[in-house]
C-alpha atoms as a PDB file:
ATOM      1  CA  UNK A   1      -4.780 126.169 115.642  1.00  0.00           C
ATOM      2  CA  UNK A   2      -7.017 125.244 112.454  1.00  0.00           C
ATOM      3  CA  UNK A   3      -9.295 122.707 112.340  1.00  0.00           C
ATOM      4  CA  UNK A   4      -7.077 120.109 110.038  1.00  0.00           C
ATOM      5  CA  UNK A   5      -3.896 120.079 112.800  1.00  0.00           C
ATOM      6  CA  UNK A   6      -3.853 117.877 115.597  1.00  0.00           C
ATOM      7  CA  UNK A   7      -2.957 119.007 119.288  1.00  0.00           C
ATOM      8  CA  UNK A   8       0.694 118.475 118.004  1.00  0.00           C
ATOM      9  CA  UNK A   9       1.113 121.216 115.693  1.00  0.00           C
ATOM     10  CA  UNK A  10       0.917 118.521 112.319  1.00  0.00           C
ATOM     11  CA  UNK A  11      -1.673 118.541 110.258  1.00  0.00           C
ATOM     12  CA  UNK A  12      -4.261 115.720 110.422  1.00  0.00           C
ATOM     13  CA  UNK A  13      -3.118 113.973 107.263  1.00  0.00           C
ATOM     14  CA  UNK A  14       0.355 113.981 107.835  1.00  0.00           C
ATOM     15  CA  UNK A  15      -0.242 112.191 111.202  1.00  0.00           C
ATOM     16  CA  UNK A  16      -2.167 109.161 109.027  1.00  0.00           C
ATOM     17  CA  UNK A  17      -0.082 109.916 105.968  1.00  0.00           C
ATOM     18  CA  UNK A  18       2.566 108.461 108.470  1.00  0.00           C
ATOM     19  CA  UNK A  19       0.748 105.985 110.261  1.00  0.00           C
ATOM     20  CA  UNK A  20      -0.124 104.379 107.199  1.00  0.00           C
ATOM     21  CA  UNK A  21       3.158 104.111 105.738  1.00  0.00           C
ATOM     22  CA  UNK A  22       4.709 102.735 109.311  1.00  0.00           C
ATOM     23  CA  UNK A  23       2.436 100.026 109.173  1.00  0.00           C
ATOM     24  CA  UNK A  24       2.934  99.391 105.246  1.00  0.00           C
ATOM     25  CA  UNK A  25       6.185  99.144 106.169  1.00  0.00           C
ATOM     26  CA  UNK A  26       5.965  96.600 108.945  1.00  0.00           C
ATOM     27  CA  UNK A  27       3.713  94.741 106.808  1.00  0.00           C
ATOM     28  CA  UNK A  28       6.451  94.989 104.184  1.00  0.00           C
ATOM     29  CA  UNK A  29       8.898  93.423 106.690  1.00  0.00           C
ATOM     30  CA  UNK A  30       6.658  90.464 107.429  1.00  0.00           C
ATOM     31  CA  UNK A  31       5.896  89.535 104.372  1.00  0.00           C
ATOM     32  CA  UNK A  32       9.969  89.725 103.668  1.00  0.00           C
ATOM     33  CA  UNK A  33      10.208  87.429 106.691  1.00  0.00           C
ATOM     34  CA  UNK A  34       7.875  84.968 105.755  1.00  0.00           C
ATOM     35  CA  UNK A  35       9.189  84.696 102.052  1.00  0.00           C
ATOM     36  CA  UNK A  36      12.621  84.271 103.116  1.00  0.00           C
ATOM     37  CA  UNK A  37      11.597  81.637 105.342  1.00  0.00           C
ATOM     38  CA  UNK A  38       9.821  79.449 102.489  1.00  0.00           C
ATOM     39  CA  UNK A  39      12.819  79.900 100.572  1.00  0.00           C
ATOM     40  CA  UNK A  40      14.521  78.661 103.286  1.00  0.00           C
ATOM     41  CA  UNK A  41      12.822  75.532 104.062  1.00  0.00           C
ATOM     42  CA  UNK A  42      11.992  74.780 100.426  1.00  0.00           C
ATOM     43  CA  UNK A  43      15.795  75.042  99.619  1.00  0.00           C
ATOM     44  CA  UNK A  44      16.739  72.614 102.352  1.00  0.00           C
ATOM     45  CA  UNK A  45      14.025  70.266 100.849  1.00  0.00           C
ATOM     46  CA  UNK A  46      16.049  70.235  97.315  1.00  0.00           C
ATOM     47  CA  UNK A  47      19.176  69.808  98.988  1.00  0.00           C
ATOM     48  CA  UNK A  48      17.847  66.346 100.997  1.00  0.00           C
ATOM     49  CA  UNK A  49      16.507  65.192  97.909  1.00  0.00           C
ATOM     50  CA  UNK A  50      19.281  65.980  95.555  1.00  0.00           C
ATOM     51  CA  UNK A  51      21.584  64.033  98.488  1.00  0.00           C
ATOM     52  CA  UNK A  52      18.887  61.063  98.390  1.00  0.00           C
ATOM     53  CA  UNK A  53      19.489  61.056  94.989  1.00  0.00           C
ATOM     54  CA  UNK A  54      23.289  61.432  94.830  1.00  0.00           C
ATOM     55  CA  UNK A  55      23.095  58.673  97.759  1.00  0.00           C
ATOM     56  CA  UNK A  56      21.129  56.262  95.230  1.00  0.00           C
ATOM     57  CA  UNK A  57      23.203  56.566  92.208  1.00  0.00           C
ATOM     58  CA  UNK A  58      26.434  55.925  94.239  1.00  0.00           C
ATOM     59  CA  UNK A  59      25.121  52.922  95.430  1.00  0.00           C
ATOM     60  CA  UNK A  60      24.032  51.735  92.038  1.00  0.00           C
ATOM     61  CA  UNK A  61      27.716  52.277  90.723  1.00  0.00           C
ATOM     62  CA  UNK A  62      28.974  50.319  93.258  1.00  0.00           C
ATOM     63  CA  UNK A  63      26.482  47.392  92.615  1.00  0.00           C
ATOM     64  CA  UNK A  64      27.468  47.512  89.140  1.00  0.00           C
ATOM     65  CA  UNK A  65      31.331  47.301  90.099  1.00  0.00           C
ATOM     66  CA  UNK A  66      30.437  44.640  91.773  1.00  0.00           C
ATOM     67  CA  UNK A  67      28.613  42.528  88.966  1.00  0.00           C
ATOM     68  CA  UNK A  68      31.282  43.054  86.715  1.00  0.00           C
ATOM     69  CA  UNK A  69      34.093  42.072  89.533  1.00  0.00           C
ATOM     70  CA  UNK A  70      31.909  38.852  89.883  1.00  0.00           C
ATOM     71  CA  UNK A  71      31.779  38.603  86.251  1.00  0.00           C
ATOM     72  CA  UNK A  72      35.231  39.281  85.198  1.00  0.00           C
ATOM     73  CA  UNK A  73      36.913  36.854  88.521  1.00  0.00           C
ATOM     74  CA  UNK A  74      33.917  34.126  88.263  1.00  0.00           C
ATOM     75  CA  UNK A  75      33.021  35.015  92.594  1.00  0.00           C
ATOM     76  CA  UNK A  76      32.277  38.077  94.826  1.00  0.00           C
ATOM     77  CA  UNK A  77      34.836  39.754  96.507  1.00  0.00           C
ATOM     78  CA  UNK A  78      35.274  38.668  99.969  1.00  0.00           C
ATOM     79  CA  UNK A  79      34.602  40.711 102.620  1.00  0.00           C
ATOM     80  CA  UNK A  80      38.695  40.706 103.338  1.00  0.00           C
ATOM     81  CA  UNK A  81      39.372  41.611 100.059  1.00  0.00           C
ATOM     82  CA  UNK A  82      36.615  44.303  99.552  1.00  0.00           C
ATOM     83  CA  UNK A  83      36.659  47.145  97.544  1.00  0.00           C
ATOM     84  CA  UNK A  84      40.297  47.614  96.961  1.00  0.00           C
ATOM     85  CA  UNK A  85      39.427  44.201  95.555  1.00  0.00           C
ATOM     86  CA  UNK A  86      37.358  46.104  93.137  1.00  0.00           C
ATOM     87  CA  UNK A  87      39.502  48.787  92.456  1.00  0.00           C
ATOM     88  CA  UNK A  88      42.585  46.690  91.182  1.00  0.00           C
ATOM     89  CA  UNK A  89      40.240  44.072  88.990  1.00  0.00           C
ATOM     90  CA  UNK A  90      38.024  46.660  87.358  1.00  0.00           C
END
């Protein structure tokens, strides 16, 4: 046995060459990990917000429906009425 081989049989710096790329590649897989979880989260954010958003602008058509109802009929639509109210005067 020379002196650059280990007690089994491979050479010294195969045994790190092999160590370090098992732990470059666990590393590897971590950081994949992590990354995919920020996307993750950070895609859920957009989604709330974009649904925040959607909410908002729906509820600002609707207000404006019901202006012009109230301005079209001269009074609000009753609460018996409601929106099909709406959807036949406007």
């Amino acid at each position: 046995m020379s002196s650059d081989e280990s007690k089994s049989g491979w050479p010294t710096w195969l045994t790190v060459a092999i160590i370090i790329l098992a732990i470059l590649l666990v590393m590897f897989c971590v950081i994949a990990i992590v990354c995919a979880g920020m996307f993750y989260f950070a895609k859920a954010r957009v989604t709330e917000q974009a649904e925040a958003a959607m909410t908002k602008a729906q509820i600002a058509q609707i207000e404006a429906a019901v202006e012009y109802y109230q301005l079209m009929v001269g009074e609000y639509p009753t609460t018996d009425a409601g929106i099909a109210a709406i959807a036949e005067k406007v």
